[in-house]
Protein backbone atom coordinates (compact mmCIF):
# COMPACT_ATOMS: atom_id res chain seq x y z
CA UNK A 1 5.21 -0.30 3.44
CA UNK A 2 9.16 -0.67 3.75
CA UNK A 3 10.66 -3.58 2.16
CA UNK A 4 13.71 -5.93 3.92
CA UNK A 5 15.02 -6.18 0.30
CA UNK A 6 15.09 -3.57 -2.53
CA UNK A 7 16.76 -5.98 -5.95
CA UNK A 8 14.83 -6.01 -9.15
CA UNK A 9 13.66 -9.78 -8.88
CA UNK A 10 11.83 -8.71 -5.35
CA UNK A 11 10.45 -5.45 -6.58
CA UNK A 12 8.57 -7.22 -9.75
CA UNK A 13 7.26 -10.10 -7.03
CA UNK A 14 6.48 -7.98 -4.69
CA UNK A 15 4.42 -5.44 -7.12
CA UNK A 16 2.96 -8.86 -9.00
CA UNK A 17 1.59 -9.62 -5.40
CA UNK A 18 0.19 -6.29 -4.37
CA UNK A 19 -2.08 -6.43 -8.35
CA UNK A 20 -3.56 -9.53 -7.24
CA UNK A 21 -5.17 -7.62 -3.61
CA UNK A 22 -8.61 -6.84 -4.57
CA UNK A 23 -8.54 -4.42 -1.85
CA UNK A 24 -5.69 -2.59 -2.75
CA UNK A 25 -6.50 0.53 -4.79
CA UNK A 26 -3.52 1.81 -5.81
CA UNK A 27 0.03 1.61 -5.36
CA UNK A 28 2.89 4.62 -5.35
CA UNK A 29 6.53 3.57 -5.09
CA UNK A 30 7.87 6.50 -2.88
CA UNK A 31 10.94 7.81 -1.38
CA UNK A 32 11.70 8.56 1.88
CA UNK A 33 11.43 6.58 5.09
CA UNK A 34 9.14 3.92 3.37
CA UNK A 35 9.02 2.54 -0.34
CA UNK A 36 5.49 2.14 -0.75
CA UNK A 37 2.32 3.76 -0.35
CA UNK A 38 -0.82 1.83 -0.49
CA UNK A 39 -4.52 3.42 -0.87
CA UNK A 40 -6.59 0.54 0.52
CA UNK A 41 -10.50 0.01 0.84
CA UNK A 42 -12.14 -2.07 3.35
CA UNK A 43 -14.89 -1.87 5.54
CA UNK A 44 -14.21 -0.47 8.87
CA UNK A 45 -11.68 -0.59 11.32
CA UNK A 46 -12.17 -4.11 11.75
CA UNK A 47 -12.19 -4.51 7.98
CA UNK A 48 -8.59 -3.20 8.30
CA UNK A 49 -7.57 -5.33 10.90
CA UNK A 50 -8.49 -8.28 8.61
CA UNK A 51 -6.96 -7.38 5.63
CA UNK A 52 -3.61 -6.70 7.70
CA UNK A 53 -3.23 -9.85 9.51
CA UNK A 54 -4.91 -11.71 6.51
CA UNK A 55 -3.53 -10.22 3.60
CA UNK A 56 -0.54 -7.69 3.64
CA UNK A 57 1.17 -9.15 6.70
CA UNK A 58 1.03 -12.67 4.63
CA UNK A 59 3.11 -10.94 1.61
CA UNK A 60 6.99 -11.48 0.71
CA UNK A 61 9.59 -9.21 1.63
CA UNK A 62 7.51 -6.44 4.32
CA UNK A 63 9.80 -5.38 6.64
CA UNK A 64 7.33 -2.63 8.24
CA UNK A 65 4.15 -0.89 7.33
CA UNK A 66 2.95 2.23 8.87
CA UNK A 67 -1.07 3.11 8.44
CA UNK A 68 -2.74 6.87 8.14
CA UNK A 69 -6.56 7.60 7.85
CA UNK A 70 -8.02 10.39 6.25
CA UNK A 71 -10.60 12.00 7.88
CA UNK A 72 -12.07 13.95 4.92
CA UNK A 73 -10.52 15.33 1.70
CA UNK A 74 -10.35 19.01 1.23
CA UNK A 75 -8.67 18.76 -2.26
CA UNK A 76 -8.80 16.52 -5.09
CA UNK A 77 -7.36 17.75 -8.14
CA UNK A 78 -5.88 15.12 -11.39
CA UNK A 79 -3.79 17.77 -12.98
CA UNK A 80 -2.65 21.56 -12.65
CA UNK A 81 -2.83 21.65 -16.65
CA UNK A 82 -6.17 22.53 -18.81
């Protein structure tokens, strides 16, 4: 997700808004072309066309969102330390 505006005011709203998704998993600010990454969960493809239009479309301050799928994990590690 890329934001229209990046002040401190918008980036507490905006991150008060995305605690309150239920389907919303986690949440990395980033650098780069975008400013966040999401990690959603919903059912299906139509799932995700529902909680787009109905939920992260709705949200302050979006300017653009870009979506990825994974198609299986082949790594999954919390930490390189013991």
């Amino acid at each position: 997700v890329s934001l229209d505006k990046h002040d401190e005011q918008v980036l507490q709203e905006f991150g008060a808004e995305l605690a309150r998704v239920p389907e919303i998993l986690e949440v990395y600010l980033v650098t780069g072309e975008f400013d966040y990454l999401l990690k959603v969960a919903v059912s299906g493809t139509r799932g995700y066309e529902k909680f787009l239009s109905g939920t992260l479309y709705k949200l302050p301050y979006i300017r653009q969102s870009k979506s990825t799928f994974t198609l299986r994990c082949l790594k999954k590690a919390h930490s390189i330390f013991p």
